[in-house]
C-alpha atoms as a PDB file:
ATOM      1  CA  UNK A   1     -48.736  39.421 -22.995  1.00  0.00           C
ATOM      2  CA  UNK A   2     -50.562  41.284 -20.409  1.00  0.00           C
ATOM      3  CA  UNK A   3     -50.051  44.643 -19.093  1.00  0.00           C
ATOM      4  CA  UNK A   4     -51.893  45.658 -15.661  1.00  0.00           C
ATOM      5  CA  UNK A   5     -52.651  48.699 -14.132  1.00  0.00           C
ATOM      6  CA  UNK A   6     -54.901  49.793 -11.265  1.00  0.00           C
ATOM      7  CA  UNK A   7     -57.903  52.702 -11.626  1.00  0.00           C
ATOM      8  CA  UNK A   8     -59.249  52.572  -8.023  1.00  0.00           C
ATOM      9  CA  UNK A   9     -59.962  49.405  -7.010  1.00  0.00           C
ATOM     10  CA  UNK A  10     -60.702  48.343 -10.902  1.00  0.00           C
ATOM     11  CA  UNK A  11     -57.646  46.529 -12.523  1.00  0.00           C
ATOM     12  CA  UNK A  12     -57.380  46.870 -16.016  1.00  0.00           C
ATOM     13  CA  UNK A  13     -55.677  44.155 -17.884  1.00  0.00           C
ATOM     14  CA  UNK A  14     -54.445  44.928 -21.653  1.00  0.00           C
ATOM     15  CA  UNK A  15     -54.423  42.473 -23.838  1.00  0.00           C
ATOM     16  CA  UNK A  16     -51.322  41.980 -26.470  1.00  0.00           C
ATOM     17  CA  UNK A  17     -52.045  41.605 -30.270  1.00  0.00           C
ATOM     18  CA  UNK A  18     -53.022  37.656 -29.992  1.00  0.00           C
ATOM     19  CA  UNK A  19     -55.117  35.423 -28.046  1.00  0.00           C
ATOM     20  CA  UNK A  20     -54.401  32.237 -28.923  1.00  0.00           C
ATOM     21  CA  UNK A  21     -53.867  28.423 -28.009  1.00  0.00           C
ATOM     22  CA  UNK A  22     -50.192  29.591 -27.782  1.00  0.00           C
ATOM     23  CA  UNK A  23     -50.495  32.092 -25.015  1.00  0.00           C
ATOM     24  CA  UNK A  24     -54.346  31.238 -23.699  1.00  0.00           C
ATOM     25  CA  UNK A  25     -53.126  28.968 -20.626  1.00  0.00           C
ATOM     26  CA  UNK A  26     -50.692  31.821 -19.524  1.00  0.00           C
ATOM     27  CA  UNK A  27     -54.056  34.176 -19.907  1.00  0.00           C
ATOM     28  CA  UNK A  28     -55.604  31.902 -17.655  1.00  0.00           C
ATOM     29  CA  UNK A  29     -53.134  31.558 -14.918  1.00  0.00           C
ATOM     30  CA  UNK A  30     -52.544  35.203 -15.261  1.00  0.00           C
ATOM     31  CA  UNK A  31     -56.195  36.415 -14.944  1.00  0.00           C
ATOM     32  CA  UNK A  32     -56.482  33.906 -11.872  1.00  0.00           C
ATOM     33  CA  UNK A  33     -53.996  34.636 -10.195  1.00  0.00           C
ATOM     34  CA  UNK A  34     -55.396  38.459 -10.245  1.00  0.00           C
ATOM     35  CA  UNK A  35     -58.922  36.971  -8.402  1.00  0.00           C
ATOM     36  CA  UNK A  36     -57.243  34.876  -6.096  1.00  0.00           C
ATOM     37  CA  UNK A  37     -54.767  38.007  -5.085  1.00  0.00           C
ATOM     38  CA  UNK A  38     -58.192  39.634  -4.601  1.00  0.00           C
ATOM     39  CA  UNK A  39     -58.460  41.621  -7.526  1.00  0.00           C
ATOM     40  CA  UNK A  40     -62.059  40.874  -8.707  1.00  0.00           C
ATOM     41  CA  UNK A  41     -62.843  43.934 -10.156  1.00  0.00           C
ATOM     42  CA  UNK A  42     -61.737  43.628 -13.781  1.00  0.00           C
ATOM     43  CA  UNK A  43     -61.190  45.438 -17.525  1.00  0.00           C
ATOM     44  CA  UNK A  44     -59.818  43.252 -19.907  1.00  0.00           C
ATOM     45  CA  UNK A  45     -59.033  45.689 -22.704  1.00  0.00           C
ATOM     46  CA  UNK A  46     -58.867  44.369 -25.751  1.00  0.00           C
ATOM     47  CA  UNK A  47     -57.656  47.421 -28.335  1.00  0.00           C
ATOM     48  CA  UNK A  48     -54.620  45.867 -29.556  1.00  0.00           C
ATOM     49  CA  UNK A  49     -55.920  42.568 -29.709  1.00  0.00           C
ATOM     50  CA  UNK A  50     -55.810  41.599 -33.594  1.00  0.00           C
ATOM     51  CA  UNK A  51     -56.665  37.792 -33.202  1.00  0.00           C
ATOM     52  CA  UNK A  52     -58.632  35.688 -31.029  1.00  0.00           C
ATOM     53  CA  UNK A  53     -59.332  31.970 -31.488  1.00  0.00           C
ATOM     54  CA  UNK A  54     -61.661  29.506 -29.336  1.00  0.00           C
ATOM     55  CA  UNK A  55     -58.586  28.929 -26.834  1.00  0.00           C
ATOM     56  CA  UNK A  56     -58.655  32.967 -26.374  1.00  0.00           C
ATOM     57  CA  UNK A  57     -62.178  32.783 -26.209  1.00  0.00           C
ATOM     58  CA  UNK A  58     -61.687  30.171 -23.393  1.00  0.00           C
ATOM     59  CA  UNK A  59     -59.638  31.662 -21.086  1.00  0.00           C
ATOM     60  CA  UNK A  60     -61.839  35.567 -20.938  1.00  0.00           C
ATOM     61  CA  UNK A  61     -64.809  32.638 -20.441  1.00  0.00           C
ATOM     62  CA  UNK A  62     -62.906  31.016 -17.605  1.00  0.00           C
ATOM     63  CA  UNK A  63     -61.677  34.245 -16.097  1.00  0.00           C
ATOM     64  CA  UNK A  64     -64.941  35.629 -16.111  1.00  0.00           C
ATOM     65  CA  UNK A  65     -66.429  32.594 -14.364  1.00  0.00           C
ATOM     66  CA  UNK A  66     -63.709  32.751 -11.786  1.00  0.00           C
ATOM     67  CA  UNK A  67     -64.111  37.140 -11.224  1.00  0.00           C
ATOM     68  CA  UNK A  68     -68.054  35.867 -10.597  1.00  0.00           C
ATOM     69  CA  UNK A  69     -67.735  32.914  -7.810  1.00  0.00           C
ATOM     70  CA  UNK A  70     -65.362  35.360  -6.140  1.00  0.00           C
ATOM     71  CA  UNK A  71     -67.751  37.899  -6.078  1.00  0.00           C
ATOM     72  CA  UNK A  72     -66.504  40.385  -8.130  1.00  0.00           C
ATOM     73  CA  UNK A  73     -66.844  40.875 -12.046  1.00  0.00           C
ATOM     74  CA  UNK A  74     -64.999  41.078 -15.479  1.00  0.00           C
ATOM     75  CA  UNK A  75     -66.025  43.118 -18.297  1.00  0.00           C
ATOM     76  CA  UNK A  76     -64.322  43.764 -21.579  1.00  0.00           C
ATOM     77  CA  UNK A  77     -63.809  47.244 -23.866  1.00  0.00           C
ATOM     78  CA  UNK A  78     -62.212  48.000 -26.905  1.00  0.00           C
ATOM     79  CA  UNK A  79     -62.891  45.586 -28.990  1.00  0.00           C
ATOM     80  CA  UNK A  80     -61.894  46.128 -32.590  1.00  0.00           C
ATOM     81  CA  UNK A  81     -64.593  45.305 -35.475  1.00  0.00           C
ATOM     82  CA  UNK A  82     -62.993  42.179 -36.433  1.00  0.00           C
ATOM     83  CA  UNK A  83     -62.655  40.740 -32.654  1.00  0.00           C
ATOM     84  CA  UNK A  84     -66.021  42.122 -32.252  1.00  0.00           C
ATOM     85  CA  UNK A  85     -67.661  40.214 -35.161  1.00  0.00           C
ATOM     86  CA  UNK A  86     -66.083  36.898 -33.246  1.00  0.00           C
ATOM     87  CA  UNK A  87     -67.909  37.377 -30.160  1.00  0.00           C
ATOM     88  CA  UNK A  88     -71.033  38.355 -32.383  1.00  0.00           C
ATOM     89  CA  UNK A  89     -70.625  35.118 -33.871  1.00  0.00           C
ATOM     90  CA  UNK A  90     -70.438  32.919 -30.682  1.00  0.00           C
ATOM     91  CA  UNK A  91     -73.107  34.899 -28.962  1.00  0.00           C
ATOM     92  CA  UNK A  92     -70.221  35.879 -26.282  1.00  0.00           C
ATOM     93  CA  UNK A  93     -71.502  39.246 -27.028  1.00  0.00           C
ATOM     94  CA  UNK A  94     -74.945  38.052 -24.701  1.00  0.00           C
ATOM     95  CA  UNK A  95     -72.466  37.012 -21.602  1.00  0.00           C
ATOM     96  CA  UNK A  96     -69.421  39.357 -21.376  1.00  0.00           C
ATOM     97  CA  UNK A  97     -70.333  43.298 -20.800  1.00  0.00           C
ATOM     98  CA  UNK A  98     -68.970  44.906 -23.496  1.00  0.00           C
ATOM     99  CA  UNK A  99     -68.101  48.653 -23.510  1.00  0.00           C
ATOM    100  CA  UNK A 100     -66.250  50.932 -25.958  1.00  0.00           C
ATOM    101  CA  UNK A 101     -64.026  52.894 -23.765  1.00  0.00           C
ATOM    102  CA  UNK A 102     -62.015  52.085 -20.393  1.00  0.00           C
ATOM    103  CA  UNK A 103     -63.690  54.959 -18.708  1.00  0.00           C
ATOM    104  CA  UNK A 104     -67.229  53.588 -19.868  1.00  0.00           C
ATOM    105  CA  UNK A 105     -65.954  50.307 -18.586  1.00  0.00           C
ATOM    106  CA  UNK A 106     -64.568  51.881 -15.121  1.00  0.00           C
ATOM    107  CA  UNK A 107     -67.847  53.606 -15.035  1.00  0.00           C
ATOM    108  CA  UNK A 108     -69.879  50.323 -15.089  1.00  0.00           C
ATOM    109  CA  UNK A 109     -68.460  49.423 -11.735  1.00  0.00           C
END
């Protein structure tokens, strides 16, 4: 579901096609698992996501609670109109940083 790779000491995380109640709670333990290993520095990029749901929504929310009490700090880019519109929609757009392009994203840090 996840692919990771590391740009410094950022770690990019890309997302698969879905985010949904079906693969949200191995999100979560995934995207933990990368804090806890120290990894707090992260890119969730979202280009091939096609679908997100509340459960999806969830676990970026949780994860990016979790980068911030460890100190670190999550950020999302390449969000696709549709998935875009979603986070529009729940005012998500106000809480996550949201950038266009990995290398904006890598730049944020």
């Amino acid at each position: 579901m996840f692919k990771t790779e590391q740009r410094g000491d950022v770690t990019v995380v890309v997302a698969g096609s879905e985010l949904n109640a079906h693969n949200a709670p191995e999100a979560k333990t995934t995207l933990r698992g990368l804090v806890n290993s120290g990894r707090v520095k992260l890119i969730i990029d979202l280009s091939a996501l096609s679908f997100i749901d509340s459960a999806g929504l969830g676990a970026l929310l949780t994860a990016f609670k979790t980068a911030g009490a460890a100190g670190g700090q999550l950020v999302l880019c390449g969000l696709s109109q549709p998935v875009k519109s979603i986070f529009e929609l729940t005012r998500l757009d106000r809480v996550f940083p949201i950038f266009d392009t990995q290398e904006e994203a890598v730049g944020s840090f």
